[in-house]
C-alpha atoms as a PDB file:
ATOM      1  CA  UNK A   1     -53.865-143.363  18.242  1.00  0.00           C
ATOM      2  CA  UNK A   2     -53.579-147.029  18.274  1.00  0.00           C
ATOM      3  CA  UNK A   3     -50.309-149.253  18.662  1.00  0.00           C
ATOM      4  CA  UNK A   4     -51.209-150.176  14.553  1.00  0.00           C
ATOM      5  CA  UNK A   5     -51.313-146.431  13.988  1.00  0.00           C
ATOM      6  CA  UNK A   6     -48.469-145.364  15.327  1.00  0.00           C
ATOM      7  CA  UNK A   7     -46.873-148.568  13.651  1.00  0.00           C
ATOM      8  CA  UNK A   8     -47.728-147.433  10.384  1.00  0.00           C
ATOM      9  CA  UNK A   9     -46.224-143.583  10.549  1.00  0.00           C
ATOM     10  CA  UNK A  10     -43.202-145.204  12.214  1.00  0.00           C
ATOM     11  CA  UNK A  11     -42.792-147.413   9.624  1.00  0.00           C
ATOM     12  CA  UNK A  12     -43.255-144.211   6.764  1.00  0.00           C
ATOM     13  CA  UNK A  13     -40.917-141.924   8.875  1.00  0.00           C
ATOM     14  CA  UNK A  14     -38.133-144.829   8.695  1.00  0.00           C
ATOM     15  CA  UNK A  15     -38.559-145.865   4.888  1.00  0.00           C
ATOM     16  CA  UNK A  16     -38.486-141.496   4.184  1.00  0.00           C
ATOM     17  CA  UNK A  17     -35.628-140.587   6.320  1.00  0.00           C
ATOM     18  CA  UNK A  18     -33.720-144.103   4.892  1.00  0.00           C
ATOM     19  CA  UNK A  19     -34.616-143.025   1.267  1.00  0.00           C
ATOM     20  CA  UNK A  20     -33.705-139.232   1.913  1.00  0.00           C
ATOM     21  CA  UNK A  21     -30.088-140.266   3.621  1.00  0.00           C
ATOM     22  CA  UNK A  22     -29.782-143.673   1.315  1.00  0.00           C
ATOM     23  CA  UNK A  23     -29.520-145.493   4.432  1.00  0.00           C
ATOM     24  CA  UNK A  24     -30.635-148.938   5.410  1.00  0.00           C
ATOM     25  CA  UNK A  25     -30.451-149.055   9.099  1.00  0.00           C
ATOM     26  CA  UNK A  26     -29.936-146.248  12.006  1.00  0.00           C
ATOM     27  CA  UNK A  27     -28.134-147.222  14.729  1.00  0.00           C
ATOM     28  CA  UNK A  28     -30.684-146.917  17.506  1.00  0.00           C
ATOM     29  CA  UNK A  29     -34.239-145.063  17.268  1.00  0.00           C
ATOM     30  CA  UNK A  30     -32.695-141.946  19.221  1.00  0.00           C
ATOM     31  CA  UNK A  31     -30.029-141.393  16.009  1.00  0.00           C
ATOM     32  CA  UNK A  32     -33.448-141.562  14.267  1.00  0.00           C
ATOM     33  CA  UNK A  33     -34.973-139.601  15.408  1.00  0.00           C
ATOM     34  CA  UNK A  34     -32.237-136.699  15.641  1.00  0.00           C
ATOM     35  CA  UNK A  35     -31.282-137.381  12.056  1.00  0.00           C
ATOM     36  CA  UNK A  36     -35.201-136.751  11.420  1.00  0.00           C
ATOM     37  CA  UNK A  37     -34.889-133.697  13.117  1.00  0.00           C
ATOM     38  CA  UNK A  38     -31.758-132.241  11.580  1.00  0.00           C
ATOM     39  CA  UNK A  39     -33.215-133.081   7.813  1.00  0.00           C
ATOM     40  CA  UNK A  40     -36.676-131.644   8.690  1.00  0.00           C
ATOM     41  CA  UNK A  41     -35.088-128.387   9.947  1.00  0.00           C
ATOM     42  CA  UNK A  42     -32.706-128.270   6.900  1.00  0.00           C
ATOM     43  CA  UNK A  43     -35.883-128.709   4.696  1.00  0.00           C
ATOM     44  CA  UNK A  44     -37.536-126.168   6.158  1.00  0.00           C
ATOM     45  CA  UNK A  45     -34.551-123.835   6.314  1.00  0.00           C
ATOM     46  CA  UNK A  46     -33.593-124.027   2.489  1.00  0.00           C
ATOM     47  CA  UNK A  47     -36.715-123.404   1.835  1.00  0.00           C
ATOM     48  CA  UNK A  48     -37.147-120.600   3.642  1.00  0.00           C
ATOM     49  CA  UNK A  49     -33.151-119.495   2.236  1.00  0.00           C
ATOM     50  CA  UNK A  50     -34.467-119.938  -1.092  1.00  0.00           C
ATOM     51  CA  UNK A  51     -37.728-117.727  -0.420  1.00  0.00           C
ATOM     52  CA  UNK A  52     -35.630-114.841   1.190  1.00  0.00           C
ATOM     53  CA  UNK A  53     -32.667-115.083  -1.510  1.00  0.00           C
ATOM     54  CA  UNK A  54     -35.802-113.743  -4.309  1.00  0.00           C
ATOM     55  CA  UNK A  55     -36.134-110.843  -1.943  1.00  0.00           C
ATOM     56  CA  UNK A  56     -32.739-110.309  -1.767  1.00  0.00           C
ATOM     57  CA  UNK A  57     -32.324-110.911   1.833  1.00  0.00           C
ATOM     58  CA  UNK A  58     -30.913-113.303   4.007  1.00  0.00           C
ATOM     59  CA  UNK A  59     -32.562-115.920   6.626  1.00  0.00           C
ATOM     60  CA  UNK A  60     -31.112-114.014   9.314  1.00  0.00           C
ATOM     61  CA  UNK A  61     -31.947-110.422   8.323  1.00  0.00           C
ATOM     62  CA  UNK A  62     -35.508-111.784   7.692  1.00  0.00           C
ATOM     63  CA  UNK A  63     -35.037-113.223  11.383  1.00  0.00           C
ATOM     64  CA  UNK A  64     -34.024-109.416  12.690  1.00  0.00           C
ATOM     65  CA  UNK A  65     -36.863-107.858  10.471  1.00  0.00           C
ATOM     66  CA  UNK A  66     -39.365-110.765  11.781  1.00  0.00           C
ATOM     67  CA  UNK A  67     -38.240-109.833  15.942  1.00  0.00           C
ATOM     68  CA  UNK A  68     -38.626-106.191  14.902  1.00  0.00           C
ATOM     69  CA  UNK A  69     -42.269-106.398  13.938  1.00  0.00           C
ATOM     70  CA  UNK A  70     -42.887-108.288  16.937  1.00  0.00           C
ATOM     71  CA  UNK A  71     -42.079-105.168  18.752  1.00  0.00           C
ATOM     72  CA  UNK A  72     -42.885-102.037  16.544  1.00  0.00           C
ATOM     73  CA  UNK A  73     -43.065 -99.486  16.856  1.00  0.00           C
ATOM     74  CA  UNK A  74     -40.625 -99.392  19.704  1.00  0.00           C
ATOM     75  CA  UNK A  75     -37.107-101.638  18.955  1.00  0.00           C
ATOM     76  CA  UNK A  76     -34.781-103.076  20.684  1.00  0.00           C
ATOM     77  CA  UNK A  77     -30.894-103.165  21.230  1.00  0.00           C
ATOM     78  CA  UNK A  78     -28.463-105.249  19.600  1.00  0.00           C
ATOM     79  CA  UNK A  79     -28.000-107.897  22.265  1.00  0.00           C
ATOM     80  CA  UNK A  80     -31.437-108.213  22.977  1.00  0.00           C
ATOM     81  CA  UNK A  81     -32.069-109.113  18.987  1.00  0.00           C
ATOM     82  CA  UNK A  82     -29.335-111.536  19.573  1.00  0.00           C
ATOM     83  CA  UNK A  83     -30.883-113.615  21.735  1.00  0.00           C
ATOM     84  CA  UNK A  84     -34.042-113.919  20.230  1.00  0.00           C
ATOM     85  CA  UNK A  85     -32.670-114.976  16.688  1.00  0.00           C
ATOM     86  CA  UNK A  86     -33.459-118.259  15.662  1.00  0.00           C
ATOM     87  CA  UNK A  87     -30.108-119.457  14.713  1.00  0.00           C
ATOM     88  CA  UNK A  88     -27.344-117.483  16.726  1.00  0.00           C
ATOM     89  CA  UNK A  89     -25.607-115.085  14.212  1.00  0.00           C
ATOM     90  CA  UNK A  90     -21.925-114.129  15.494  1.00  0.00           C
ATOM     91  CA  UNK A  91     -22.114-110.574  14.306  1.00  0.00           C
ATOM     92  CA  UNK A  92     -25.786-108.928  14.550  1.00  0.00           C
ATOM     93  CA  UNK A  93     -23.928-105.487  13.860  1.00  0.00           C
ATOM     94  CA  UNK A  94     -23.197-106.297   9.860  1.00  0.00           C
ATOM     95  CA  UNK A  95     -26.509-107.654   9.740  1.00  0.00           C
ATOM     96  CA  UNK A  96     -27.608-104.335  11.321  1.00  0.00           C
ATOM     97  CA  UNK A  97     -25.275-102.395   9.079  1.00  0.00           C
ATOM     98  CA  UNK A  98     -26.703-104.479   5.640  1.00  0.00           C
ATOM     99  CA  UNK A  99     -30.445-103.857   6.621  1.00  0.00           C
ATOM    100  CA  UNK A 100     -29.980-100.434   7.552  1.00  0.00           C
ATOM    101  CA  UNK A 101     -27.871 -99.344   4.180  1.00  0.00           C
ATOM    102  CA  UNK A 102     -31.103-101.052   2.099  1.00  0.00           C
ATOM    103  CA  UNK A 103     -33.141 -98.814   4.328  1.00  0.00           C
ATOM    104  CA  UNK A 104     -34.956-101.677   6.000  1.00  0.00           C
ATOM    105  CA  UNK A 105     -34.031-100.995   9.448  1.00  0.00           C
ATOM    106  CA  UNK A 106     -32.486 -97.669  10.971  1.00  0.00           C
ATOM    107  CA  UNK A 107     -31.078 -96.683  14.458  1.00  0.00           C
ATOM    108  CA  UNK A 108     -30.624 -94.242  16.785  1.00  0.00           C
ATOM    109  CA  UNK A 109     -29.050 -94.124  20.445  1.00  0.00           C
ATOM    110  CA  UNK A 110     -30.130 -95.369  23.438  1.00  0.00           C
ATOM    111  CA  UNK A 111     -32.046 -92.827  25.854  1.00  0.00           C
ATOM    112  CA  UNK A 112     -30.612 -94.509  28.831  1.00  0.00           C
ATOM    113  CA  UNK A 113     -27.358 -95.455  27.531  1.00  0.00           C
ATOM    114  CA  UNK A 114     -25.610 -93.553  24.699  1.00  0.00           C
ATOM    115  CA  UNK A 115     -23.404 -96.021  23.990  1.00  0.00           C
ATOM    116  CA  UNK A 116     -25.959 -98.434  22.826  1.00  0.00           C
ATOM    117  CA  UNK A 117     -27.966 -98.536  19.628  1.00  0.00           C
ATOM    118  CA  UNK A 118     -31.152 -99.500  19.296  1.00  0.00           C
ATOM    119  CA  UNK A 119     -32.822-100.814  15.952  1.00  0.00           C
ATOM    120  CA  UNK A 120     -36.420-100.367  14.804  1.00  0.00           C
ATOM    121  CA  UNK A 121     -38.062-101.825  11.447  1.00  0.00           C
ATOM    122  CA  UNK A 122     -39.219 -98.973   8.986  1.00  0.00           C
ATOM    123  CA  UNK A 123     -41.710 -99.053   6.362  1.00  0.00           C
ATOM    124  CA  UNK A 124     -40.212-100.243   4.252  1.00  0.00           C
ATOM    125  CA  UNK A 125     -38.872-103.390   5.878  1.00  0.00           C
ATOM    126  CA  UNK A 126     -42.858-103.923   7.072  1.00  0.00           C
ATOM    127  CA  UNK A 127     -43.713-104.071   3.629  1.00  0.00           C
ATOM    128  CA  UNK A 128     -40.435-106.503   2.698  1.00  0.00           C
ATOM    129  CA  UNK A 129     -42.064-108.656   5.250  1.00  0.00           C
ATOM    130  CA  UNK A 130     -45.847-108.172   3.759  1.00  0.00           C
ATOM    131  CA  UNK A 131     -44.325-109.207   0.336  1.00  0.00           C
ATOM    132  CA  UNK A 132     -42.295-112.548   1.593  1.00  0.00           C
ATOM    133  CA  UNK A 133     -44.767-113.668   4.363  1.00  0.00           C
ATOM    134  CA  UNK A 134     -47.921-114.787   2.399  1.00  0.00           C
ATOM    135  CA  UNK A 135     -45.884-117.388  -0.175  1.00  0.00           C
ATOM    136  CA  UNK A 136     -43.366-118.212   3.008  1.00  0.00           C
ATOM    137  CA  UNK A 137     -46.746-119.284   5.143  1.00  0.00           C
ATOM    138  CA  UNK A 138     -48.324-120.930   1.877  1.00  0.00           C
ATOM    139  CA  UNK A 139     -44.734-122.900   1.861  1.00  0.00           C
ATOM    140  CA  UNK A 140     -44.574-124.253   5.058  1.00  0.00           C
ATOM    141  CA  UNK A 141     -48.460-124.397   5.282  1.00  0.00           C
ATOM    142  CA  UNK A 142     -47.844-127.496   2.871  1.00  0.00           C
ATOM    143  CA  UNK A 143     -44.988-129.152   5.005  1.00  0.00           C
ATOM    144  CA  UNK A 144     -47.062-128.956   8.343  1.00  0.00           C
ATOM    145  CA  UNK A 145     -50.609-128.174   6.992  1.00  0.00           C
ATOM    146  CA  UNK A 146     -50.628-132.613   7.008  1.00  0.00           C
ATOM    147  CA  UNK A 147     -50.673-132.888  10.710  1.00  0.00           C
ATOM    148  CA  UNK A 148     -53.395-131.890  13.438  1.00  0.00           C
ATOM    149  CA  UNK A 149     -53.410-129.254  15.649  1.00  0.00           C
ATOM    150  CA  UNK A 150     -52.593-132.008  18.011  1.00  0.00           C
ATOM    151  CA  UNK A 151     -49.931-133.589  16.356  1.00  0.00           C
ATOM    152  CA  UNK A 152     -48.382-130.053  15.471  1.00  0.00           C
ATOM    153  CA  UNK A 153     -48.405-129.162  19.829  1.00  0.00           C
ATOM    154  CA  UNK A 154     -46.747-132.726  19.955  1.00  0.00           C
ATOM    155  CA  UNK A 155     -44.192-132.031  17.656  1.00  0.00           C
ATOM    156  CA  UNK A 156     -44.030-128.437  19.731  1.00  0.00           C
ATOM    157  CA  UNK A 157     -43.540-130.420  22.863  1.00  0.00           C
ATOM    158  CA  UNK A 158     -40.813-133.109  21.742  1.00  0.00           C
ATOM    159  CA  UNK A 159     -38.589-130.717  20.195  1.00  0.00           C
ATOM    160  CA  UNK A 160     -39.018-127.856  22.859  1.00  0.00           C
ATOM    161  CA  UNK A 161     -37.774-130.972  24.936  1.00  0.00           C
ATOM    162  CA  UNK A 162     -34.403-130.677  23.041  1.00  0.00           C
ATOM    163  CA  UNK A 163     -34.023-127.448  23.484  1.00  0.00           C
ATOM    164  CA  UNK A 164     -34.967-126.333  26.860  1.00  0.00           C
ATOM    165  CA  UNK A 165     -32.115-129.057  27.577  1.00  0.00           C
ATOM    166  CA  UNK A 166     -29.733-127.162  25.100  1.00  0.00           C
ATOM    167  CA  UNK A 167     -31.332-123.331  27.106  1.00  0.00           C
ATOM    168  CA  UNK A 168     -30.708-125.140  30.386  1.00  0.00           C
ATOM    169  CA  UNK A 169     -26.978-126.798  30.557  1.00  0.00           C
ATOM    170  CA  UNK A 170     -25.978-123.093  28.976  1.00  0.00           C
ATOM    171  CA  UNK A 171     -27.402-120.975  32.049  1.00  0.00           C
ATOM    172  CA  UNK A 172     -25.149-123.482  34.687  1.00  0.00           C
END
């Protein structure tokens, strides 16, 4: 992209972000650009809040039913569900307990360790999912179906570079 390209976007990302805040100036381009980042995620996540809420479900328990799939027919224990939410929930066991009282999820006991459950989707949450993932891909199709496949692994790339700082400083 050329120096007038990248210009011009600059320019649109700073007149949007000043219009959606109502505010003139940002104190350096790096509060910028995280402000850009915090209202693009909150976009995306009320959204996807909203989408869930006409299912009757939560973002999070669509998160558990979402890591699920990714792994059915075999499940996987509480703390490993944990980690691989999206946004850390402080108590995966009520979200557990909701999913599995709507029949969504169910559990049974470890093999190797009795004291720990482990969680598996059922049918019926597969078919929750079939129901909310065609309008929630349409959604955010349309707020990321503008960019390029290259622009969309550059966007990957800048904001994995926020977070593998966030992954690393918490393993020290």
């Amino acid at each position: 992209m050329t120096a007038a390209g990248i210009a011009a976007i600059t320019e649109l990302m700073t007149e949007a972000l000043s219009r959606r805040l109502k505010q003139a100036e940002f104190t350096s381009p790096e509060q910028e650009a995280l402000l850009s980042v915090l209202v693009a995620a909150s976009t995306i996540n009320e959204l996807t809040d909203n989408l869930c809420a006409e299912h009757r479900i939560t973002r999070a328990q669509y998160n558990v039913l979402r890591i699920l799939r990714g792994v059915y027919p075999e499940g996987h224990p509480r703390s490993e569900i944990a980690c691989r939410m999206l946004d850390r929930a402080p108590d995966i066991t009520r979200l557990l307990d909701r999913l599995e009282a709507r029949r969504l999820v169910r559990r049974t006991r470890g093999s190797e360790d009795q004291r720990q459950t482990v969680a598996f989707i059922t049918a019926k949450g597969i078919k929750l999912l079939d129901a909310i993932r065609p309008q929630l891909d349409t959604e955010l199709n349309a707020l990321v179906g503008k960019f390029s496949a290259g622009e969309c692994h550059e966007l990957s790339r800048l904001c994995a570079a926020i977070f593998e700082g966030e992954s690393q400083e918490g393993s020290r």
